[in-house]
N, C-alpha and C. Protein backbone atom coordinates (compact mmCIF):
# COMPACT_ATOMS: atom_id res chain seq x y z
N UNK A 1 0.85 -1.18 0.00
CA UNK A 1 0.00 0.00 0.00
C UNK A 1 0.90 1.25 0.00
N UNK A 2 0.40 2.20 -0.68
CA UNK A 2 1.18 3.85 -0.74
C UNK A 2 0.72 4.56 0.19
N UNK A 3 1.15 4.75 1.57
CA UNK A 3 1.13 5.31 2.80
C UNK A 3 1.00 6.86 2.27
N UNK A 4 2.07 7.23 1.85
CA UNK A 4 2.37 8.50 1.43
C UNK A 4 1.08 9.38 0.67
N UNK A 5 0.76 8.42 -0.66
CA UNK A 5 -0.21 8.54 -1.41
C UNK A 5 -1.75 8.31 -0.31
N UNK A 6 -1.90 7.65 0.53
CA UNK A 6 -3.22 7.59 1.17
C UNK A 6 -2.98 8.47 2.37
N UNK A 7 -2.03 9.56 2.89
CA UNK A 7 -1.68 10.24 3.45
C UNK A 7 -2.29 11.88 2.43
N UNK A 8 -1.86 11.94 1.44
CA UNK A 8 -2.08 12.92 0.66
C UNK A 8 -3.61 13.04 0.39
N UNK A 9 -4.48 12.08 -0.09
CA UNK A 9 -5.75 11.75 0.07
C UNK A 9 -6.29 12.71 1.61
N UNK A 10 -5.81 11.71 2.43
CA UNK A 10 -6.60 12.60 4.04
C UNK A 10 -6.49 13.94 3.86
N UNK A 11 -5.14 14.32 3.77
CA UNK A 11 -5.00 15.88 3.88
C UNK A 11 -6.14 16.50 2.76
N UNK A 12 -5.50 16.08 1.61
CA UNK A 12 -6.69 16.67 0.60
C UNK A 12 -8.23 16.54 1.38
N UNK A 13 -8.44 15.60 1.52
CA UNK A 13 -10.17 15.89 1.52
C UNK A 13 -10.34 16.68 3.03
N UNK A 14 -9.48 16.36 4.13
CA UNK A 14 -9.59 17.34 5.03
C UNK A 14 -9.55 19.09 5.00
N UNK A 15 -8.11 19.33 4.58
CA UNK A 15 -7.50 20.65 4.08
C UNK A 15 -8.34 21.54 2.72
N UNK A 16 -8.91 20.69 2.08
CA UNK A 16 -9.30 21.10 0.67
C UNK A 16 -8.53 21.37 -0.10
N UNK A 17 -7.59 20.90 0.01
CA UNK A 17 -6.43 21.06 -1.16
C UNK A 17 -6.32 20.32 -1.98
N UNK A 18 -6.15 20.42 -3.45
CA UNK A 18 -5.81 19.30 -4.35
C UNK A 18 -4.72 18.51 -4.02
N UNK A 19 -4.97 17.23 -3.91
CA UNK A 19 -3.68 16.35 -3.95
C UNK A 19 -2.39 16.80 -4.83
N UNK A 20 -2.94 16.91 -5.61
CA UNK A 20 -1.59 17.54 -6.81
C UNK A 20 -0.62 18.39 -6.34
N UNK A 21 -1.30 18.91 -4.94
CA UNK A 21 -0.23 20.23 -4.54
C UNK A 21 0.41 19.83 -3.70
N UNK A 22 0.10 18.55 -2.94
CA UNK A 22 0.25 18.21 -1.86
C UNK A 22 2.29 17.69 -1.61
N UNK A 23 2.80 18.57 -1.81
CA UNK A 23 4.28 17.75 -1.81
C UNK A 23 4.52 16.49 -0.90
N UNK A 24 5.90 15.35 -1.28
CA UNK A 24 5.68 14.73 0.19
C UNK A 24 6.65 15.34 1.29
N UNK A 25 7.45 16.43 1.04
CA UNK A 25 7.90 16.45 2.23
C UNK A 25 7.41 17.78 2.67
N UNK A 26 5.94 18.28 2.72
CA UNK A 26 5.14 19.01 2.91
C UNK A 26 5.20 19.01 4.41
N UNK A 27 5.15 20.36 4.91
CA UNK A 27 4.49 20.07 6.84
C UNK A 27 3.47 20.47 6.23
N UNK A 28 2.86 20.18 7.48
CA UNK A 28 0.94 20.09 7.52
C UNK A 28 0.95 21.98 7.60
N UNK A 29 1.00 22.48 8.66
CA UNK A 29 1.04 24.10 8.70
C UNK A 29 1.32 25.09 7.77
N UNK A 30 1.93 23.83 6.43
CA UNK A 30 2.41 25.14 5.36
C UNK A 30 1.04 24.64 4.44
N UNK A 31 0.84 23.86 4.03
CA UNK A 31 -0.78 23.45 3.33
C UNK A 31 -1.47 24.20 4.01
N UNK A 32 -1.39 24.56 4.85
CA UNK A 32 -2.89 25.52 5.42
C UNK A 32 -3.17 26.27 6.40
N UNK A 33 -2.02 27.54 6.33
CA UNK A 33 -1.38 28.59 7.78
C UNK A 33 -2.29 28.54 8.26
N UNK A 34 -4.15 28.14 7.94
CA UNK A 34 -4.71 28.64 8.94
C UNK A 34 -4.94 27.48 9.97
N UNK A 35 -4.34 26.53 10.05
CA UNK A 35 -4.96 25.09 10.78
C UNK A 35 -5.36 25.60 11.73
N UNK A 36 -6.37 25.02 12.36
CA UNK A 36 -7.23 25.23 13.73
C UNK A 36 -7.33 23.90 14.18
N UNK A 37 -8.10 24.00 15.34
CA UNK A 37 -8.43 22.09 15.82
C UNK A 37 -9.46 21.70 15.28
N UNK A 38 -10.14 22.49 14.58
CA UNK A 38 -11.44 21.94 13.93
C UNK A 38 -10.68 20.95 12.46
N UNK A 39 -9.95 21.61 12.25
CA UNK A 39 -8.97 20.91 10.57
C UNK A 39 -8.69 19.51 11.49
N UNK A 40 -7.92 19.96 12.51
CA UNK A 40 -6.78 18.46 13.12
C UNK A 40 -7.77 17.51 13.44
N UNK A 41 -8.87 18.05 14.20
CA UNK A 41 -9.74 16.66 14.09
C UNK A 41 -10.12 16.17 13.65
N UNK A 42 -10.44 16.63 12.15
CA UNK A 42 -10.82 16.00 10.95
C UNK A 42 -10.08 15.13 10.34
N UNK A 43 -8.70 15.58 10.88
CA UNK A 43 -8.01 14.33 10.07
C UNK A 43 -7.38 13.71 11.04
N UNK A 44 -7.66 13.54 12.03
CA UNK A 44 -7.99 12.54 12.89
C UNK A 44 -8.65 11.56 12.74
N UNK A 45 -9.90 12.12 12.52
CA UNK A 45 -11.24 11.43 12.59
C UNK A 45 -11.32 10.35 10.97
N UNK A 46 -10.49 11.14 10.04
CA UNK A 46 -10.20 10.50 8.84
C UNK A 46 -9.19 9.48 8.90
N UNK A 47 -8.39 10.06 9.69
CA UNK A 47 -7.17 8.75 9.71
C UNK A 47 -7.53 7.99 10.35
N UNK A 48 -8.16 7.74 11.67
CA UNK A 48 -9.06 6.73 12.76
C UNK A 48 -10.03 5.82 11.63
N UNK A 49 -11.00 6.80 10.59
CA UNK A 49 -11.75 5.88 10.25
C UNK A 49 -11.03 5.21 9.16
N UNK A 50 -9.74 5.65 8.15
CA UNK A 50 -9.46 4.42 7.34
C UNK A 50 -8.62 3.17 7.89
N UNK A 51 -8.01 3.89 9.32
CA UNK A 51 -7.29 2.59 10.11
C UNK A 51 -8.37 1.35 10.72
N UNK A 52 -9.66 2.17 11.13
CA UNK A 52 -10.17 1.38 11.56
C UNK A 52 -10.26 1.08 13.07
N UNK A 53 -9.06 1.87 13.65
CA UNK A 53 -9.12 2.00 14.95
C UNK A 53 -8.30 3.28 15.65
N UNK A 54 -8.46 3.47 16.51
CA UNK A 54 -7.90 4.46 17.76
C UNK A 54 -6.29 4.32 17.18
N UNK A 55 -5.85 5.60 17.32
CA UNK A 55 -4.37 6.31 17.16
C UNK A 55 -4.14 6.69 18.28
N UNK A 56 -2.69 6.18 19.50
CA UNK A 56 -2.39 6.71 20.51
C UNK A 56 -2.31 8.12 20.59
N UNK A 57 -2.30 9.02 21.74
CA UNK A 57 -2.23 10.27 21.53
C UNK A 57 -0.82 10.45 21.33
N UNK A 58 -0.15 10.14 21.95
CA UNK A 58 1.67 10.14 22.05
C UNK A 58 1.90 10.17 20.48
N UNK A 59 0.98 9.46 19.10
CA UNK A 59 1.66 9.55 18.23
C UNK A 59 0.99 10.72 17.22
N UNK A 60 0.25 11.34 17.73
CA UNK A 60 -0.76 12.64 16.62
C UNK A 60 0.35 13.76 17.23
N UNK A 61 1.02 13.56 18.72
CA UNK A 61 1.34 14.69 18.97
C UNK A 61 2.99 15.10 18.32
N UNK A 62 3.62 13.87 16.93
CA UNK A 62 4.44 13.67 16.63
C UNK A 62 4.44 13.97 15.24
N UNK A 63 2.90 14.56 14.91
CA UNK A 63 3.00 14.68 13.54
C UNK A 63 3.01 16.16 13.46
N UNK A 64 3.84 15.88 12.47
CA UNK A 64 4.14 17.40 11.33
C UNK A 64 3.97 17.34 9.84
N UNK A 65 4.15 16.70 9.22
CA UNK A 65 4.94 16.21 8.02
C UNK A 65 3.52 15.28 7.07
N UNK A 66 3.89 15.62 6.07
CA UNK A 66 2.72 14.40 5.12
C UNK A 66 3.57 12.88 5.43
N UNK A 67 5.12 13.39 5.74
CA UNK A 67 5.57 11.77 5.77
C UNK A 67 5.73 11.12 6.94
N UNK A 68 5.64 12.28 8.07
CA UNK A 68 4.78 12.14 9.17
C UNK A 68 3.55 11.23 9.56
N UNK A 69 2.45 11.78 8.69
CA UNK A 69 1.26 11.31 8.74
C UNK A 69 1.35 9.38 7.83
N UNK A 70 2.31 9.77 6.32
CA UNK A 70 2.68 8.20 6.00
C UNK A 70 2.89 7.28 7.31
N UNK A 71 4.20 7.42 7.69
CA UNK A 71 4.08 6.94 9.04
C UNK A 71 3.73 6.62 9.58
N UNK A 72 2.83 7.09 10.29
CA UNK A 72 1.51 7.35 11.26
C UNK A 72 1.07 5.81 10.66
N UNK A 73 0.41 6.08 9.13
CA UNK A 73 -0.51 5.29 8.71
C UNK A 73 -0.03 4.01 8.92
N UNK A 74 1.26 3.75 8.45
CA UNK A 74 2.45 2.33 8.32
C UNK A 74 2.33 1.72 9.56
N UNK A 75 2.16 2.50 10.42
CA UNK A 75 2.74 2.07 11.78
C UNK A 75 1.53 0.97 12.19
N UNK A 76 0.57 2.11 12.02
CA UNK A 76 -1.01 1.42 12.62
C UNK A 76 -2.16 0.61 11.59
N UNK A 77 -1.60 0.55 10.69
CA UNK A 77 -2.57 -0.21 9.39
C UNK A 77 -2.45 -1.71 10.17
N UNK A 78 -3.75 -2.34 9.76
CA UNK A 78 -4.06 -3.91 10.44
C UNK A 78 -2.71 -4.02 11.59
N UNK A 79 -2.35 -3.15 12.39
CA UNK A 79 -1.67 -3.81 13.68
C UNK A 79 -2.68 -3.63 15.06
């Protein structure tokens, strides 16, 4: 599976940004100076529902990065 690529997906449909823009070594804060917690929970709530389950907090509070968020995904997909 393309972590990276299903990383870019979340942001996009969260952020409203076209994937196309989405670089991978993008931080999250430059896609969208205005982030608020209303954005972060959304892609929370997006990354929770394609994992399928709960994301420790220790590891949301580690993200920055789209390859960050890859990560994220790698780590916790069917584990």
């Amino acid at each position: 599976m393309n972590y990276l690529h299903e990383s870019k997906k979340i942001l996009s449909s969260c952020l409203s940004i076209p994937v196309e823009q989405i670089q991978d070594d993008s931080l999250i804060e430059q896609l969208k100076p205005t982030l608020d917690s209303v954005d972060f929970a959304s892609i929370m709530m997006q990354v929770e529902r394609f994992l399928k389950k709960e994301v420790p907090v220790a590891e949301w509070l580690e993200l920055g990065s789209v390859t960050d968020l890859a990560d994220l995904l790698e780590r916790n997909y069917n584990n």
